[in-house]
PDB file of N, CA and C in Angstrom:
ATOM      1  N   UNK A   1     132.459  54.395 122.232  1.00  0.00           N
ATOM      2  CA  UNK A   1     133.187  53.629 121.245  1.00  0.00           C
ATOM      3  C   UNK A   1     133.830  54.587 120.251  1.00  0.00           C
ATOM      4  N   UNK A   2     135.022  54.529 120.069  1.00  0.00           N
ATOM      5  CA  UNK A   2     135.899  54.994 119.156  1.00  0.00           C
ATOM      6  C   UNK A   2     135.725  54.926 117.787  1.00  0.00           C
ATOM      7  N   UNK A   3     135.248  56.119 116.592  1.00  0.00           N
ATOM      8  CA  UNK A   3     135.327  55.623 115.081  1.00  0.00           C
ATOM      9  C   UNK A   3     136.264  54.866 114.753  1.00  0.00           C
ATOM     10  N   UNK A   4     137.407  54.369 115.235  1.00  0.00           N
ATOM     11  CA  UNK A   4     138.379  53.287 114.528  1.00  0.00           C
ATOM     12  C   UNK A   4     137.879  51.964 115.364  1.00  0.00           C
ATOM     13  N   UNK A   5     137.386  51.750 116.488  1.00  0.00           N
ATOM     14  CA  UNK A   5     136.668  50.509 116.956  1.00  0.00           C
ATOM     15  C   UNK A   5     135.714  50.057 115.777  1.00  0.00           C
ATOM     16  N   UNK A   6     134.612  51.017 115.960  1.00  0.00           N
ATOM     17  CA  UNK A   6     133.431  51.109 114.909  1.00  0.00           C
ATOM     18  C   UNK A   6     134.067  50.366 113.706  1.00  0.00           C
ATOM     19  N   UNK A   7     134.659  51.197 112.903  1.00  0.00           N
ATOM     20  CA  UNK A   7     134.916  50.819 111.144  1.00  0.00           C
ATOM     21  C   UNK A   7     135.575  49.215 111.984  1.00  0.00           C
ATOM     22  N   UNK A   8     136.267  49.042 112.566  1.00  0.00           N
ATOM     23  CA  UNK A   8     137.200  47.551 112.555  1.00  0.00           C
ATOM     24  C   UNK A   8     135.637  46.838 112.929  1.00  0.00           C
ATOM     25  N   UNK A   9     135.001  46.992 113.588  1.00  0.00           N
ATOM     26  CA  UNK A   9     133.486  46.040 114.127  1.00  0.00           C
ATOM     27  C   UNK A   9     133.031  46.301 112.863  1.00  0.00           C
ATOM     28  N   UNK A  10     132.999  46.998 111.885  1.00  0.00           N
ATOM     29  CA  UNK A  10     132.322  46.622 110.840  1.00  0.00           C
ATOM     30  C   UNK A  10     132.746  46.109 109.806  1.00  0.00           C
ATOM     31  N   UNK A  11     133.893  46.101 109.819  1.00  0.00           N
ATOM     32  CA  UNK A  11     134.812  45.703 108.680  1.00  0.00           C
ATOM     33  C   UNK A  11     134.833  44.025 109.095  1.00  0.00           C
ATOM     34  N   UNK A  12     134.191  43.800 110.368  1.00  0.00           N
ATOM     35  CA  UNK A  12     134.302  42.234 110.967  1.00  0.00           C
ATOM     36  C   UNK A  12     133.294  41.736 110.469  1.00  0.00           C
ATOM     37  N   UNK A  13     132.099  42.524 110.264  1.00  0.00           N
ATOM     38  CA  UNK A  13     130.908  41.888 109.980  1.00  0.00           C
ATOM     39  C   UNK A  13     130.886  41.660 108.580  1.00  0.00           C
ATOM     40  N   UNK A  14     131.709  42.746 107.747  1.00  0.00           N
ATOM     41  CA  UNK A  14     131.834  42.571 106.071  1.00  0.00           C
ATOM     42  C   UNK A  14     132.464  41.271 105.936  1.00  0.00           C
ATOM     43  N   UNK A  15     133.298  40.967 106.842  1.00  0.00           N
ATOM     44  CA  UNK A  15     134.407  39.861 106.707  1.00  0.00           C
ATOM     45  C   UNK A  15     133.818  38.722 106.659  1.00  0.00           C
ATOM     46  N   UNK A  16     132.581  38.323 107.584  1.00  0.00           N
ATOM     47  CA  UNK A  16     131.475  37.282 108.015  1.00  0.00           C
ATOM     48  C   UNK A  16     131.085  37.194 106.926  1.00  0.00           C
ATOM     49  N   UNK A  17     130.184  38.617 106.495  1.00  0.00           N
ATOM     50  CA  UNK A  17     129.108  38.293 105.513  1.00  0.00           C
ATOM     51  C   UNK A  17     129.856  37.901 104.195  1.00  0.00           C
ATOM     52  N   UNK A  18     130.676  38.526 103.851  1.00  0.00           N
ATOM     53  CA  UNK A  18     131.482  37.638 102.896  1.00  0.00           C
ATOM     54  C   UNK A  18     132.129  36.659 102.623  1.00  0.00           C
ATOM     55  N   UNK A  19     132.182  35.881 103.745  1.00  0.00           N
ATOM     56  CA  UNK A  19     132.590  34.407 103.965  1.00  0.00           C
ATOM     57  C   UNK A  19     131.315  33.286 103.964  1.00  0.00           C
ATOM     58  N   UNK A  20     130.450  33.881 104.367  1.00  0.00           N
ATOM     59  CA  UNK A  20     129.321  33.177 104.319  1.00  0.00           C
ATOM     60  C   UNK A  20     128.259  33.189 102.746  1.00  0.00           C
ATOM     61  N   UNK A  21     128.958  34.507 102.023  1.00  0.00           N
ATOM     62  CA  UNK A  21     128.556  34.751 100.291  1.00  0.00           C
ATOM     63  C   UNK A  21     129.640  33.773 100.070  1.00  0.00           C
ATOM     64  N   UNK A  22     130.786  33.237 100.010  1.00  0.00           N
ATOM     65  CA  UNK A  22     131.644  32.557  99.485  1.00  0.00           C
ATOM     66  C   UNK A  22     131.082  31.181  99.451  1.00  0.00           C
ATOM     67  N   UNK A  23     131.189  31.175 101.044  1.00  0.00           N
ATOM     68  CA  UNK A  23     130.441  29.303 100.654  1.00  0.00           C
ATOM     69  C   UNK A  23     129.340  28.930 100.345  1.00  0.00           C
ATOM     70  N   UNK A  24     128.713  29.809 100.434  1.00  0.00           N
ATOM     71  CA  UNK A  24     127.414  29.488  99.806  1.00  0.00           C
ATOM     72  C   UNK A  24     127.241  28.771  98.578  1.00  0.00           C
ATOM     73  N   UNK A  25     126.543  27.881  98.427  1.00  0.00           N
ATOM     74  CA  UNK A  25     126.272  26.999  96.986  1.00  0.00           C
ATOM     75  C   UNK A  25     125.808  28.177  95.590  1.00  0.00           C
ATOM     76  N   UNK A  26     125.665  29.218  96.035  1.00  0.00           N
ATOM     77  CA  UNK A  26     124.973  30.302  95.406  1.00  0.00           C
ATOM     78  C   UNK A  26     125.572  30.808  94.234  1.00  0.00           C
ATOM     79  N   UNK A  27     125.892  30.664  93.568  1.00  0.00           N
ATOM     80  CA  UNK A  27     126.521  31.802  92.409  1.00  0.00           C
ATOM     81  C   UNK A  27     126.459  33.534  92.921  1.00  0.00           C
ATOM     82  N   UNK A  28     127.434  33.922  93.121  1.00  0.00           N
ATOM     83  CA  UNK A  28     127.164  35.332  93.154  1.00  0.00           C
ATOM     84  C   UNK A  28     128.106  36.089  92.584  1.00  0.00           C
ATOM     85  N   UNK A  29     127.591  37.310  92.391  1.00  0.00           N
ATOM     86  CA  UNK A  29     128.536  38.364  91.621  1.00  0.00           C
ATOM     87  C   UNK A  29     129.333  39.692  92.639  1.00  0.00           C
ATOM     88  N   UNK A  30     129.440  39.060  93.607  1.00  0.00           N
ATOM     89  CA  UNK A  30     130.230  39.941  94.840  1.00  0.00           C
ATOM     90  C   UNK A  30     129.817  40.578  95.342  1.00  0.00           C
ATOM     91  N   UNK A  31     129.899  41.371  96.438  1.00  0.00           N
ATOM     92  CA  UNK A  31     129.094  42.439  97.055  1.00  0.00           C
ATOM     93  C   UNK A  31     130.255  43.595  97.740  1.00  0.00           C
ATOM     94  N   UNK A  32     129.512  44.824  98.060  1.00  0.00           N
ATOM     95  CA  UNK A  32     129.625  46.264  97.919  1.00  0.00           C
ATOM     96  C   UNK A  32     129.343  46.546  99.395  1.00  0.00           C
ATOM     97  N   UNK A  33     130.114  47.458 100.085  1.00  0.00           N
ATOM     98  CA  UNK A  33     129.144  47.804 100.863  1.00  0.00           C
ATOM     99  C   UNK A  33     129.688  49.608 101.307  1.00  0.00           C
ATOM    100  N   UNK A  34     128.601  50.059 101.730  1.00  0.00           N
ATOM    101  CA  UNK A  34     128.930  52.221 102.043  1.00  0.00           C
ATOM    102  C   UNK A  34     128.994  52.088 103.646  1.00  0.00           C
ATOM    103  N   UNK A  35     130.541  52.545 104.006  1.00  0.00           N
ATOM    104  CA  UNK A  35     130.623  52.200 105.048  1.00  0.00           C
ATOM    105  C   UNK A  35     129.694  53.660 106.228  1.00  0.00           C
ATOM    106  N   UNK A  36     129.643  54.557 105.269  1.00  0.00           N
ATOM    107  CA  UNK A  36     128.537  55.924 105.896  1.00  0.00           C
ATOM    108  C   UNK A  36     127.218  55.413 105.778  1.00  0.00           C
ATOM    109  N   UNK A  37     126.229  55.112 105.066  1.00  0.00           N
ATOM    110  CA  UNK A  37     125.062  54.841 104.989  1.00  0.00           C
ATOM    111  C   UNK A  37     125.096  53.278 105.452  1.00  0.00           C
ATOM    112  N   UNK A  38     126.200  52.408 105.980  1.00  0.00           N
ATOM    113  CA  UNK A  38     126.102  50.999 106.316  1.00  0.00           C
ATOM    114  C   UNK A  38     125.160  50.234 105.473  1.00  0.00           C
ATOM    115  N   UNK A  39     124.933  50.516 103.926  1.00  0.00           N
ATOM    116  CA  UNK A  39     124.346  49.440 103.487  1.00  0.00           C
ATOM    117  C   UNK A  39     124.811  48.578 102.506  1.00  0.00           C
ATOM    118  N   UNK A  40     124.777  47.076 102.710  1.00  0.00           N
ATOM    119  CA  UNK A  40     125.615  46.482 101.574  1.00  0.00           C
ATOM    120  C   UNK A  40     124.579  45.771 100.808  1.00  0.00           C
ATOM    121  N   UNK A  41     125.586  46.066  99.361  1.00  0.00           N
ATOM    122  CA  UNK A  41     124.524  45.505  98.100  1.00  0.00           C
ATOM    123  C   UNK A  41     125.488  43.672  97.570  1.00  0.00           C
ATOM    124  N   UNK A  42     124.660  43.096  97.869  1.00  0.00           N
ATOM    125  CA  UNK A  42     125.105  41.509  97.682  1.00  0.00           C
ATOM    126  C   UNK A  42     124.286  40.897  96.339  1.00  0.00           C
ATOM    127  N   UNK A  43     125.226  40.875  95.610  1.00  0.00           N
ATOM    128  CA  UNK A  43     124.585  40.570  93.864  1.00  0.00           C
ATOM    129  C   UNK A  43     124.999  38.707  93.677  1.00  0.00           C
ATOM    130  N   UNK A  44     123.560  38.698  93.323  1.00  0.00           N
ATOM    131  CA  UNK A  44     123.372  36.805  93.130  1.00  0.00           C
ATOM    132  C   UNK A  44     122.961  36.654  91.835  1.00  0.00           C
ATOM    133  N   UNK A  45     123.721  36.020  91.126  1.00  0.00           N
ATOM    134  CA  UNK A  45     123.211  35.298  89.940  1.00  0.00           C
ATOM    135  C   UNK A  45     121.974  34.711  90.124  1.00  0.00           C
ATOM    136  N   UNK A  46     120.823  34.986  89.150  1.00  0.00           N
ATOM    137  CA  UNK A  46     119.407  34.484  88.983  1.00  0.00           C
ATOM    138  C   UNK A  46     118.831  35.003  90.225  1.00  0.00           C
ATOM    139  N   UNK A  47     117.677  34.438  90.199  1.00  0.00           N
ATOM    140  CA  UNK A  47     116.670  35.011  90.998  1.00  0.00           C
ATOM    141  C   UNK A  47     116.931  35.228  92.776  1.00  0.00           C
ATOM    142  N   UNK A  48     116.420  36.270  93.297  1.00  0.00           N
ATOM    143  CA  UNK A  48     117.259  36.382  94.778  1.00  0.00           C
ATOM    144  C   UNK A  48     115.297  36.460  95.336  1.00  0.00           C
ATOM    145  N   UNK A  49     114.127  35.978  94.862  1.00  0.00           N
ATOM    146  CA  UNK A  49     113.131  36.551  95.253  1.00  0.00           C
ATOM    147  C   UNK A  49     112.132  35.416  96.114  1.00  0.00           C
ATOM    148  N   UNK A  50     113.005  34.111  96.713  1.00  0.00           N
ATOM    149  CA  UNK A  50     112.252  32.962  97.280  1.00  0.00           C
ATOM    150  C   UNK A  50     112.052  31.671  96.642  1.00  0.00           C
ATOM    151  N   UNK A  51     112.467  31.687  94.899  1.00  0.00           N
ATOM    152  CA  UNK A  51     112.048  30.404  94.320  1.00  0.00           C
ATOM    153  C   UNK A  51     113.765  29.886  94.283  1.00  0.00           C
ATOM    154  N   UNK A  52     114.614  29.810  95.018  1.00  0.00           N
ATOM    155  CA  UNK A  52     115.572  28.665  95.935  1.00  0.00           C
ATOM    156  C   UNK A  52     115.841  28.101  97.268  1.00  0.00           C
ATOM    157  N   UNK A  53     115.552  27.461  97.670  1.00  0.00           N
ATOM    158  CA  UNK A  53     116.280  27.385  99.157  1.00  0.00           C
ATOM    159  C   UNK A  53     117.437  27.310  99.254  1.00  0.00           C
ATOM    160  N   UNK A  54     117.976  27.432  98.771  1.00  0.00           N
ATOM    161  CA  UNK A  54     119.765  28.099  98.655  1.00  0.00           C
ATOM    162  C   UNK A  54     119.416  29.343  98.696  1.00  0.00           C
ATOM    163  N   UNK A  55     118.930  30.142  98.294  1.00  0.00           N
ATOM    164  CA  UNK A  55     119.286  31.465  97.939  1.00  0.00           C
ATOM    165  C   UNK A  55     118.637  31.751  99.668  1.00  0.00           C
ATOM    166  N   UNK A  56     117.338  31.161 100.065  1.00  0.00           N
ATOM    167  CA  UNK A  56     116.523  31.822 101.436  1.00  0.00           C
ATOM    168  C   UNK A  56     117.645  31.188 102.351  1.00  0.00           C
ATOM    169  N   UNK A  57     118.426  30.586 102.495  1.00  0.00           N
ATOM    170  CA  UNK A  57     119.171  30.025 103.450  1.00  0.00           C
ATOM    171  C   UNK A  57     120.543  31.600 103.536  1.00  0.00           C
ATOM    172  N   UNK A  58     121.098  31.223 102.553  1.00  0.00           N
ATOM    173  CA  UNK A  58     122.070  32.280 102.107  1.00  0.00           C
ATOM    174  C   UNK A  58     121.472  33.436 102.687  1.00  0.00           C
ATOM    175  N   UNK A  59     120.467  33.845 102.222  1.00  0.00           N
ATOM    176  CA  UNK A  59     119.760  35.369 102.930  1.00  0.00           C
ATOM    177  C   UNK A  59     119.804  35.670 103.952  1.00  0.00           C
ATOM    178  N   UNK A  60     119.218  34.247 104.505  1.00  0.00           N
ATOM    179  CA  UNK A  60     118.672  34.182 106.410  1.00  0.00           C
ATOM    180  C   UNK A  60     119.917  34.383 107.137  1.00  0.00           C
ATOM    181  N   UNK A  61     121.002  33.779 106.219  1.00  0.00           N
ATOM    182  CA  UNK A  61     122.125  33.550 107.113  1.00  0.00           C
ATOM    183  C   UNK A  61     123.620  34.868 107.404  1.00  0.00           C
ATOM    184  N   UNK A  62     122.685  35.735 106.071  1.00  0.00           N
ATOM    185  CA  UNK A  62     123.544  37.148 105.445  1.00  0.00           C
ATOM    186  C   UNK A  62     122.670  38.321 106.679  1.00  0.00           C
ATOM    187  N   UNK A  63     121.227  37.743 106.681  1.00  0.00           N
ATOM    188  CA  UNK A  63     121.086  38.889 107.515  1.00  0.00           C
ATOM    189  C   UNK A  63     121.247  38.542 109.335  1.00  0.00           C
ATOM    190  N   UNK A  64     121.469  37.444 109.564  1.00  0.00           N
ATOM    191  CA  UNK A  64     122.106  37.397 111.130  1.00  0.00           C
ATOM    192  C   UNK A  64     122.837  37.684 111.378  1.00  0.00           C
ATOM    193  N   UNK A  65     123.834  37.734 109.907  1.00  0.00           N
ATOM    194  CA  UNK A  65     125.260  38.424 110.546  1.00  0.00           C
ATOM    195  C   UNK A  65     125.134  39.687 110.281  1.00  0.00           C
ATOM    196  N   UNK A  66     124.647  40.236 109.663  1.00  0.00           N
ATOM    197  CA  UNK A  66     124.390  41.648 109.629  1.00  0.00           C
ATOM    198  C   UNK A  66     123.642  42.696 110.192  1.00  0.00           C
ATOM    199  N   UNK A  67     123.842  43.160 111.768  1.00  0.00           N
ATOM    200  CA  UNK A  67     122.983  43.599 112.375  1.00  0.00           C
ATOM    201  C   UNK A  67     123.629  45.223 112.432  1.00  0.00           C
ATOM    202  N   UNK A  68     124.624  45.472 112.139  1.00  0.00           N
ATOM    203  CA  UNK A  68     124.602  46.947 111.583  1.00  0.00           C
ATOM    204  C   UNK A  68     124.308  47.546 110.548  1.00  0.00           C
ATOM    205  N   UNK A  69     123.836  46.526 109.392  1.00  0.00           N
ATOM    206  CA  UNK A  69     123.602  46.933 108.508  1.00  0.00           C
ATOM    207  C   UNK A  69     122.233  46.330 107.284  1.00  0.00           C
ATOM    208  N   UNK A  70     121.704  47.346 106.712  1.00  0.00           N
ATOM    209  CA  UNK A  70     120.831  47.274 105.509  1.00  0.00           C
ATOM    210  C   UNK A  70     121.408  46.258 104.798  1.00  0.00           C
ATOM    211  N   UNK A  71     120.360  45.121 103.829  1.00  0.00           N
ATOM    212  CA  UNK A  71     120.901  44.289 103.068  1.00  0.00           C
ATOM    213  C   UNK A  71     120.310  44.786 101.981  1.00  0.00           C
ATOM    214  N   UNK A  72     120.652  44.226 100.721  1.00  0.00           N
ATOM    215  CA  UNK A  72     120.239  44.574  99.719  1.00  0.00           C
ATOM    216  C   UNK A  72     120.934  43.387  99.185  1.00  0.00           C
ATOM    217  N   UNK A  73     119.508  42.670  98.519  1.00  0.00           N
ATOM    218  CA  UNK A  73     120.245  41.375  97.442  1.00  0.00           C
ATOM    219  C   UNK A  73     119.259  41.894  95.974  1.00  0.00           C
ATOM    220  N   UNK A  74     120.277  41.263  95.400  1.00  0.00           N
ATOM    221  CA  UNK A  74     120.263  42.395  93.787  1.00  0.00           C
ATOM    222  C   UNK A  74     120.676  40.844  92.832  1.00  0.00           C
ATOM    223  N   UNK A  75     119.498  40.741  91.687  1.00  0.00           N
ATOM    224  CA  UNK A  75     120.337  39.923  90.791  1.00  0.00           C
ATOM    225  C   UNK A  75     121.115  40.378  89.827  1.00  0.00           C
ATOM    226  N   UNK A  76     121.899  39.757  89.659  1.00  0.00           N
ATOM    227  CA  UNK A  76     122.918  39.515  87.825  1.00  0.00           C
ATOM    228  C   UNK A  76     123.073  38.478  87.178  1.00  0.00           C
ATOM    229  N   UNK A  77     123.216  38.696  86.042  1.00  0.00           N
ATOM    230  CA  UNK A  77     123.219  38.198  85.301  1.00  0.00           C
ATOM    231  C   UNK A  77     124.656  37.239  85.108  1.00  0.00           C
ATOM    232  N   UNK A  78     125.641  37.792  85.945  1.00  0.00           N
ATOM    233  CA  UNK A  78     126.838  36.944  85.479  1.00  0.00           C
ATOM    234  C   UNK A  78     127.664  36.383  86.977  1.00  0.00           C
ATOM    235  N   UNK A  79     128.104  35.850  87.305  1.00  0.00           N
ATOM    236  CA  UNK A  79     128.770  35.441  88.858  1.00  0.00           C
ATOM    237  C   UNK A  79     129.893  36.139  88.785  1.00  0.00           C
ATOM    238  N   UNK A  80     130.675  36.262  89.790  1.00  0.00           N
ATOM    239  CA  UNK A  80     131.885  37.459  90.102  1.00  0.00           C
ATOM    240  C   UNK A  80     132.991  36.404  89.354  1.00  0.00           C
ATOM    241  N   UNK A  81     132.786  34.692  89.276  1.00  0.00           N
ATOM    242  CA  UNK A  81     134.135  33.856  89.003  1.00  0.00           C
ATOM    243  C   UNK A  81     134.166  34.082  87.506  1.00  0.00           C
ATOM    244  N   UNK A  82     132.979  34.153  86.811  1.00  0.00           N
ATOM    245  CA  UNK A  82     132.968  34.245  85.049  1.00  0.00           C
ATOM    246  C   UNK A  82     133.357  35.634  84.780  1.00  0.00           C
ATOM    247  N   UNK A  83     133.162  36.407  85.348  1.00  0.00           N
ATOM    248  CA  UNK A  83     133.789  37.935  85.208  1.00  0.00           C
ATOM    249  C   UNK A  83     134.855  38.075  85.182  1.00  0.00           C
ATOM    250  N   UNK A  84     135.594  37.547  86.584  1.00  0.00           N
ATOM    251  CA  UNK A  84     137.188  37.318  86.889  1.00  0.00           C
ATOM    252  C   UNK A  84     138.259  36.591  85.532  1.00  0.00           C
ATOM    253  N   UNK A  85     136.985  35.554  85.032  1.00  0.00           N
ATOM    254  CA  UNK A  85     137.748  34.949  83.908  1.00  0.00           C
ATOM    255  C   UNK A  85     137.910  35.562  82.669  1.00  0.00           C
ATOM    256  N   UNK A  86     136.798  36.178  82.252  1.00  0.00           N
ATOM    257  CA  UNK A  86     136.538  37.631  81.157  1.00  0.00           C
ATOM    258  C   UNK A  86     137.823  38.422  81.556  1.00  0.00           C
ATOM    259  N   UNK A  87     137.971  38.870  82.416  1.00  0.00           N
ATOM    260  CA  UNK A  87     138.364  40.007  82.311  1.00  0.00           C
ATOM    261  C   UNK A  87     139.997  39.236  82.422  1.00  0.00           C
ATOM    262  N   UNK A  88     140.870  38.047  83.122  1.00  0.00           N
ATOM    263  CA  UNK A  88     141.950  37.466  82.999  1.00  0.00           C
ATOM    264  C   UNK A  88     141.991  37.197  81.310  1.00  0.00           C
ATOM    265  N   UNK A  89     140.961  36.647  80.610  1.00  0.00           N
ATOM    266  CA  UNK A  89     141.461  36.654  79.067  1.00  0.00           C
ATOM    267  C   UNK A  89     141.388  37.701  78.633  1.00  0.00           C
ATOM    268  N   UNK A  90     140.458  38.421  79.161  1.00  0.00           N
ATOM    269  CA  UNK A  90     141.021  39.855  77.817  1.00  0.00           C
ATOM    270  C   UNK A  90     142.614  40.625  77.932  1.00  0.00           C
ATOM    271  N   UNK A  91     142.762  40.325  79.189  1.00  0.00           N
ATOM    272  CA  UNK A  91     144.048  40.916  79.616  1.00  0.00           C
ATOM    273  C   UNK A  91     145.179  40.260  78.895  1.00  0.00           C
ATOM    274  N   UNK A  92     144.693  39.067  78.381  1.00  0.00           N
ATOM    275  CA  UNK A  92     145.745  38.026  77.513  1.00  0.00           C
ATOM    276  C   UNK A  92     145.751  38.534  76.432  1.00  0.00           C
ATOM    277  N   UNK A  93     144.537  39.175  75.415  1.00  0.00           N
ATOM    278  CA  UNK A  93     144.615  39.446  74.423  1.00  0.00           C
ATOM    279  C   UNK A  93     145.592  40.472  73.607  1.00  0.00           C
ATOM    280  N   UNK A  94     146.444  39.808  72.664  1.00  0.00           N
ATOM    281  CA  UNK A  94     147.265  41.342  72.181  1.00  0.00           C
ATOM    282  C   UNK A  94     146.233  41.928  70.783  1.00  0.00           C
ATOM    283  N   UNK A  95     146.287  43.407  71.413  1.00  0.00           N
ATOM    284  CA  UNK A  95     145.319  44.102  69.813  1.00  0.00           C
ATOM    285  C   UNK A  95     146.302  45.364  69.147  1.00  0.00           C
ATOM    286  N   UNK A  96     146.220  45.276  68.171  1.00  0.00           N
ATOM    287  CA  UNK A  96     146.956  46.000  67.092  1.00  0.00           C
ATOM    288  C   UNK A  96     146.364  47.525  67.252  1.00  0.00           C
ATOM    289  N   UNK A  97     147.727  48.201  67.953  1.00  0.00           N
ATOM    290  CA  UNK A  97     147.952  49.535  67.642  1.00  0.00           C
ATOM    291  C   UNK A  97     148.507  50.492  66.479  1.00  0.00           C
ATOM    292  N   UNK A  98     147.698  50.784  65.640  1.00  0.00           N
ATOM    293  CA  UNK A  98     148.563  51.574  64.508  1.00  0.00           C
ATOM    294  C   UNK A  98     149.467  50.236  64.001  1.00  0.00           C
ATOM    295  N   UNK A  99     150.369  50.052  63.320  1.00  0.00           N
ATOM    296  CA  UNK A  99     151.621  49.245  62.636  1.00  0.00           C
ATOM    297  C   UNK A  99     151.921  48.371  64.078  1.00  0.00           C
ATOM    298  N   UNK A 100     152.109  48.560  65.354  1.00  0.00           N
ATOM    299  CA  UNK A 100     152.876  47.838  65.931  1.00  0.00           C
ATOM    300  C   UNK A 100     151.560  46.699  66.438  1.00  0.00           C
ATOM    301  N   UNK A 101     151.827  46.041  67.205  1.00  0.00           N
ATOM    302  CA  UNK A 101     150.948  44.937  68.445  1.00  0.00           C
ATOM    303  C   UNK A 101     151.300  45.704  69.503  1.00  0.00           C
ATOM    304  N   UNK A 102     150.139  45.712  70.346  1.00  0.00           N
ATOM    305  CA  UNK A 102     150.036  46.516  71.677  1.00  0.00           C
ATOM    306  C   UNK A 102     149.396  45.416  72.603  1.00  0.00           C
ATOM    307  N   UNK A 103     150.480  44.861  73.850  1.00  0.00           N
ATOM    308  CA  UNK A 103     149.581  44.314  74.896  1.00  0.00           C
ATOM    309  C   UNK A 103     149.251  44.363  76.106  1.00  0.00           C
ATOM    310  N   UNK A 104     148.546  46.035  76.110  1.00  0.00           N
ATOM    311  CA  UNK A 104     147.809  46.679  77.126  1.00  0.00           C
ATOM    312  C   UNK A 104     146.635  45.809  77.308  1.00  0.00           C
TER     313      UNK A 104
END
């Protein structure tokens, strides 16, 4: 098998596992993954440690599709959609440079 087969077969499985983090009922804060060490880090709002069955479903169903790779579920504190929105208003915000308005 060819390293450009490889990365595209894995880039298929990122594609899965991230479709299956999407629909999930789950709150999550997006996930990461090292395509050299093949391990991806999948960050869930609140607890990732058995007290949901959402979250053990989501898991069960992150690691079938993931058979090239290490999982790693990690909590946070914030979901990837409230971040997205943070960071779209701050981008709205104009803040005062010296005498002028600056809206970097």
């Amino acid at each position: 098998m060819t390293p450009a087969i490889r990365t595209y077969d894995l880039q298929q499985q990122i594609n899965e596992i991230g479709r299956i983090v999407a629909t999930s009922p789950v709150p999550d804060g997006g996930l990461s993954w090292d395509h050299e060490s093949r391990v991806v880090v999948i960050r869930l709002v609140g607890a990732v440690n058995g007290t949901s069955a959402d979250v053990e479903r989501l898991k069960y169903a992150v690691l079938q599709a993931a058979d090239r790779f290490v999982v790693k579920f990690v909590s946070v504190r914030y979901s990837r959609a409230e971040l997205e929105a943070l960071a779209a208003h701050l981008s709205r915000i104009r803040r005062p440079v010296g005498k002028q308005m600056c809206t970097c």
